[in-house]
Protein backbone atom coordinates (compact mmCIF):
# COMPACT_ATOMS: atom_id res chain seq x y z
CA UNK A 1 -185.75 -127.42 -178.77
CA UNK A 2 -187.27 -128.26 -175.75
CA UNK A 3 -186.55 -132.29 -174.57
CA UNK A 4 -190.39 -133.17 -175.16
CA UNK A 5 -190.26 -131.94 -178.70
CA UNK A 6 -186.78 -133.57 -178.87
CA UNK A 7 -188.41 -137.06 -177.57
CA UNK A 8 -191.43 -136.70 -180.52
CA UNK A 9 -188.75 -136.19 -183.65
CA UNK A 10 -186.93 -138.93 -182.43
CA UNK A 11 -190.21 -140.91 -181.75
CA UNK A 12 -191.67 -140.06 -185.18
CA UNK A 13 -188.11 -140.86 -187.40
CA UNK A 14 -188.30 -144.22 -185.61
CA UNK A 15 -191.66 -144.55 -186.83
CA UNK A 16 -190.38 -143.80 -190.20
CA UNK A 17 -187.52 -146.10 -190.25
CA UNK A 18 -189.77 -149.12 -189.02
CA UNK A 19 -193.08 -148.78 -190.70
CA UNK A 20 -193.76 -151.81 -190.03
CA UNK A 21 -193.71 -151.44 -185.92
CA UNK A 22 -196.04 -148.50 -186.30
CA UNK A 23 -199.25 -149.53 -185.45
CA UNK A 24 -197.53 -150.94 -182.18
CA UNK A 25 -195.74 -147.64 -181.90
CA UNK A 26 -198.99 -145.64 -182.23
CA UNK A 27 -200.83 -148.25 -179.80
CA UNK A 28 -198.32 -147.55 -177.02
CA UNK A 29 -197.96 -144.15 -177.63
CA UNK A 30 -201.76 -143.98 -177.54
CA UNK A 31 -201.98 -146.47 -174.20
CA UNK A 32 -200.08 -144.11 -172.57
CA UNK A 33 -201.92 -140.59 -173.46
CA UNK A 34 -204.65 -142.72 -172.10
CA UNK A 35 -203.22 -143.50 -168.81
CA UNK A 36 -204.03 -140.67 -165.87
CA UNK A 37 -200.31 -139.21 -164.72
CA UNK A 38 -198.83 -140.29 -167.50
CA UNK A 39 -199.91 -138.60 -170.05
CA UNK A 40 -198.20 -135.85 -168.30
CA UNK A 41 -194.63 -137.19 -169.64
CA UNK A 42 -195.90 -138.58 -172.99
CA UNK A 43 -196.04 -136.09 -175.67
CA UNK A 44 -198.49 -138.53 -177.33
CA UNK A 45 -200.70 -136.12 -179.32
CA UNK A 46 -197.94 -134.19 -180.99
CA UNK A 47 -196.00 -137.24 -182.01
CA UNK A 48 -199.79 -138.62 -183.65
CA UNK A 49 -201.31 -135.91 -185.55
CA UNK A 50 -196.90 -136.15 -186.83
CA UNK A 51 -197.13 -139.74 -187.38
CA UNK A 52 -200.54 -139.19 -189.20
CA UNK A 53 -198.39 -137.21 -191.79
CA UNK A 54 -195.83 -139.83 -192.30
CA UNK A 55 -198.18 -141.87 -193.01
CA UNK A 56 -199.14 -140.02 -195.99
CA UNK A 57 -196.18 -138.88 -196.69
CA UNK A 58 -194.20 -142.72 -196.58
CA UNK A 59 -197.61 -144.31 -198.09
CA UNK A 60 -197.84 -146.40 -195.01
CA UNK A 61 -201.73 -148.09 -194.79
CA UNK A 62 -203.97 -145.94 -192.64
CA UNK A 63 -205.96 -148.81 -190.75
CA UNK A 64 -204.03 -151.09 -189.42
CA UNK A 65 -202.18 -147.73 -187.53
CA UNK A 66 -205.80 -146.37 -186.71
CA UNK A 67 -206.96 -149.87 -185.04
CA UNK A 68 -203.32 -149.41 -183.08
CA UNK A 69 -204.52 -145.98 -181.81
CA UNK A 70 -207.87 -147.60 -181.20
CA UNK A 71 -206.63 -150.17 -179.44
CA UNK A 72 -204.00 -148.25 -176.84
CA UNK A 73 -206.45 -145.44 -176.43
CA UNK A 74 -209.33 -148.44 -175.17
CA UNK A 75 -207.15 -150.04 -173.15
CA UNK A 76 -205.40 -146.92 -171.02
CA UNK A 77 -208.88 -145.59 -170.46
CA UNK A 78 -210.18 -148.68 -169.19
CA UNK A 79 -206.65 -149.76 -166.84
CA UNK A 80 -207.76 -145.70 -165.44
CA UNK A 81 -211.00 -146.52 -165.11
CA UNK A 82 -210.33 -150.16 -162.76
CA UNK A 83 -207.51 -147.99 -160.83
CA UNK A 84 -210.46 -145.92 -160.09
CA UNK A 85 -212.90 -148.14 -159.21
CA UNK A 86 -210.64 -150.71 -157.12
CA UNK A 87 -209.50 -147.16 -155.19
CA UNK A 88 -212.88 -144.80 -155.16
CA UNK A 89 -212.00 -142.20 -153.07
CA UNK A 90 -208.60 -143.06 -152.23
CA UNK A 91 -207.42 -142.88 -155.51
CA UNK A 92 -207.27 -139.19 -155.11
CA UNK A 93 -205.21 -139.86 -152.30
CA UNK A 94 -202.16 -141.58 -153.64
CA UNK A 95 -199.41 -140.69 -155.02
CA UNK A 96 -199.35 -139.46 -157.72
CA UNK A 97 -202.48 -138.09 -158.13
CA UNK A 98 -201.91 -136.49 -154.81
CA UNK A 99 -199.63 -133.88 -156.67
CA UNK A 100 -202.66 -133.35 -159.15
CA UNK A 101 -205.09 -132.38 -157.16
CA UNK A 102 -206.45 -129.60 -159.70
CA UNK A 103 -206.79 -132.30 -162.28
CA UNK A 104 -208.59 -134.87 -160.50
CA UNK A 105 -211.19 -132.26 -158.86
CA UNK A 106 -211.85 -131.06 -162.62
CA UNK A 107 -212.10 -134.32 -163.41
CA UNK A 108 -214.83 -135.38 -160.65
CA UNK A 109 -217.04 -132.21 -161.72
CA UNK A 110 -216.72 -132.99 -165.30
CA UNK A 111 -218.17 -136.26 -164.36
CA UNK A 112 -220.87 -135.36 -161.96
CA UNK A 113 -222.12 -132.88 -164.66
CA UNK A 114 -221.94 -135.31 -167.48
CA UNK A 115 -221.91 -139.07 -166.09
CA UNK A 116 -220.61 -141.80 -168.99
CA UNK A 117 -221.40 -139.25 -171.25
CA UNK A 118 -218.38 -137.70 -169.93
CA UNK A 119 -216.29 -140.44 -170.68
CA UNK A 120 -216.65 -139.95 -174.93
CA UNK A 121 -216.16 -136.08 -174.38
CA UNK A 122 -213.18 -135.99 -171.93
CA UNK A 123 -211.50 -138.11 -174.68
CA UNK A 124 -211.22 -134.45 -176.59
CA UNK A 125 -209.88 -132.17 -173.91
CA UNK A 126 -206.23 -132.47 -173.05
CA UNK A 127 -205.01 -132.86 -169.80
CA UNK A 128 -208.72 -134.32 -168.58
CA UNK A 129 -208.51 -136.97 -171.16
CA UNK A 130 -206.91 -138.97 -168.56
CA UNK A 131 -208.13 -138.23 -165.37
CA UNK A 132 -212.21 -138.25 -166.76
CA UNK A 133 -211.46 -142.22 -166.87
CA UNK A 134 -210.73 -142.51 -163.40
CA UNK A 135 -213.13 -140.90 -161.89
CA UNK A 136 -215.81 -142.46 -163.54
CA UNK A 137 -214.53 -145.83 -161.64
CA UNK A 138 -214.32 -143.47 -158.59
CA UNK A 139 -217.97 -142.55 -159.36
CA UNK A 140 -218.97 -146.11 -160.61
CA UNK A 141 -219.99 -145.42 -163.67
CA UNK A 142 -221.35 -148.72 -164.78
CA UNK A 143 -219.27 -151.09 -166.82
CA UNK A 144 -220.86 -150.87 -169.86
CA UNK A 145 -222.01 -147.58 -170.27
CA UNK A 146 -217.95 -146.55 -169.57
CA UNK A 147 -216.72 -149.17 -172.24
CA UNK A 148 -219.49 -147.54 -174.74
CA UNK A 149 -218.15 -143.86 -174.39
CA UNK A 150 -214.38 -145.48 -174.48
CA UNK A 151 -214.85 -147.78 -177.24
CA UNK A 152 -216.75 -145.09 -179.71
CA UNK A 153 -214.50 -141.89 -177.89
CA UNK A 154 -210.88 -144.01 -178.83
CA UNK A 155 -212.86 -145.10 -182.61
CA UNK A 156 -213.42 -141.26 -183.40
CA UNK A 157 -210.08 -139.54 -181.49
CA UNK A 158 -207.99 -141.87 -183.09
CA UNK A 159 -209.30 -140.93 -186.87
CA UNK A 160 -209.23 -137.02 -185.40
CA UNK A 161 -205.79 -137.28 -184.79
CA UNK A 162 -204.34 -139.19 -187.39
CA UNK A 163 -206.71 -138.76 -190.73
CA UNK A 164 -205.53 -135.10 -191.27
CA UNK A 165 -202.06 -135.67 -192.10
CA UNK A 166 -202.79 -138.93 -194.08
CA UNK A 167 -205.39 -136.90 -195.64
CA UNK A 168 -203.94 -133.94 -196.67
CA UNK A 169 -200.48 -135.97 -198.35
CA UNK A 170 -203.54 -138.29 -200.29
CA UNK A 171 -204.62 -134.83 -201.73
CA UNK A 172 -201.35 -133.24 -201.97
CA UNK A 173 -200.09 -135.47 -204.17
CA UNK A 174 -202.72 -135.95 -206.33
CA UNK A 175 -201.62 -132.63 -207.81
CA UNK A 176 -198.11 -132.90 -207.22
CA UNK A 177 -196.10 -134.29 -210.50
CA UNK A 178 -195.80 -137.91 -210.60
């Protein structure tokens, strides 16, 4: 088992054992998928779409966990999106995105071809789900029309990722014996 899946089981059975810290968990977790770098060392999106089955599984309420998701995913977008627009161009420079440099070129033609628009989409494509919010403060996107793709992007990724597990343990044990 590779250290990364080793850090998500441990991560998720923590979850399990304090239910009551997991719409924190899920908000930090969710922060830092958000956050450009980062998300590199975060396993994030393995440990949610697992935490979305505990929380069918352990009967743990859906939305309060889903507003934590909301939450961390709004917030490391828009803490990528200011370290973007306080650096423009030299953002690219620094280290560390100056060991990414594939990323953050992907992530500048993603956003010339689709603007703020790009914003709600990059939310659902991996490794750019990071790096989109950046450069749309490198390419001054403005305010608002960034916070509108974030807020509605983080509303419906956050239900993607979690509602399948807590769905499928609803329906599962509907049918299981009681």
């Amino acid at each position: 088992m590779s250290v990364l899946n080793t850090i998500a089981a441990d991560v998720i059975a923590f979850t399990k054992e304090h239910q009551t810290w997991a719409p924190f968990i899920v908000a930090g977790l969710c922060f830092a998928e958000s956050l450009a770098v980062i998300s590199f060392f975060v396993p994030a999106t393995v440990m949610l779409v697992g935490i979305g089955g505990l929380i069918g599984s352990a009967g743990l309420s859906f939305w309060p966990i889903w507003w934590g998701a909301v939450i961390g995913a709004i917030l490391g977008d828009w803490l990528s999106y200011v370290v973007g627009v306080y650096f423009k161009d030299d953002a690219h420079k620094r280290w560390p995105l100056s060991r990414y440099p594939e990323f953050t070129q992907r992530a500048d033609g993603f956003m010339r071809k689709w603007g703020a628009m790009g914003v709600f989409i990059g939310r659902f494509s991996g490794p750019l789900r990071a790096f989109v919010p950046l450069a749309a403060g490198v390419f001054a996107v403005p305010h608002w029309k960034f916070q509108l793709a974030n807020i509605t992007s983080a509303i419906v990724w956050g239900f993607v990722l979690l509602a399948p597990g807590w769905g499928l343990f609803k329906y599962i044990s509907q049918y299981l014996p009681h």
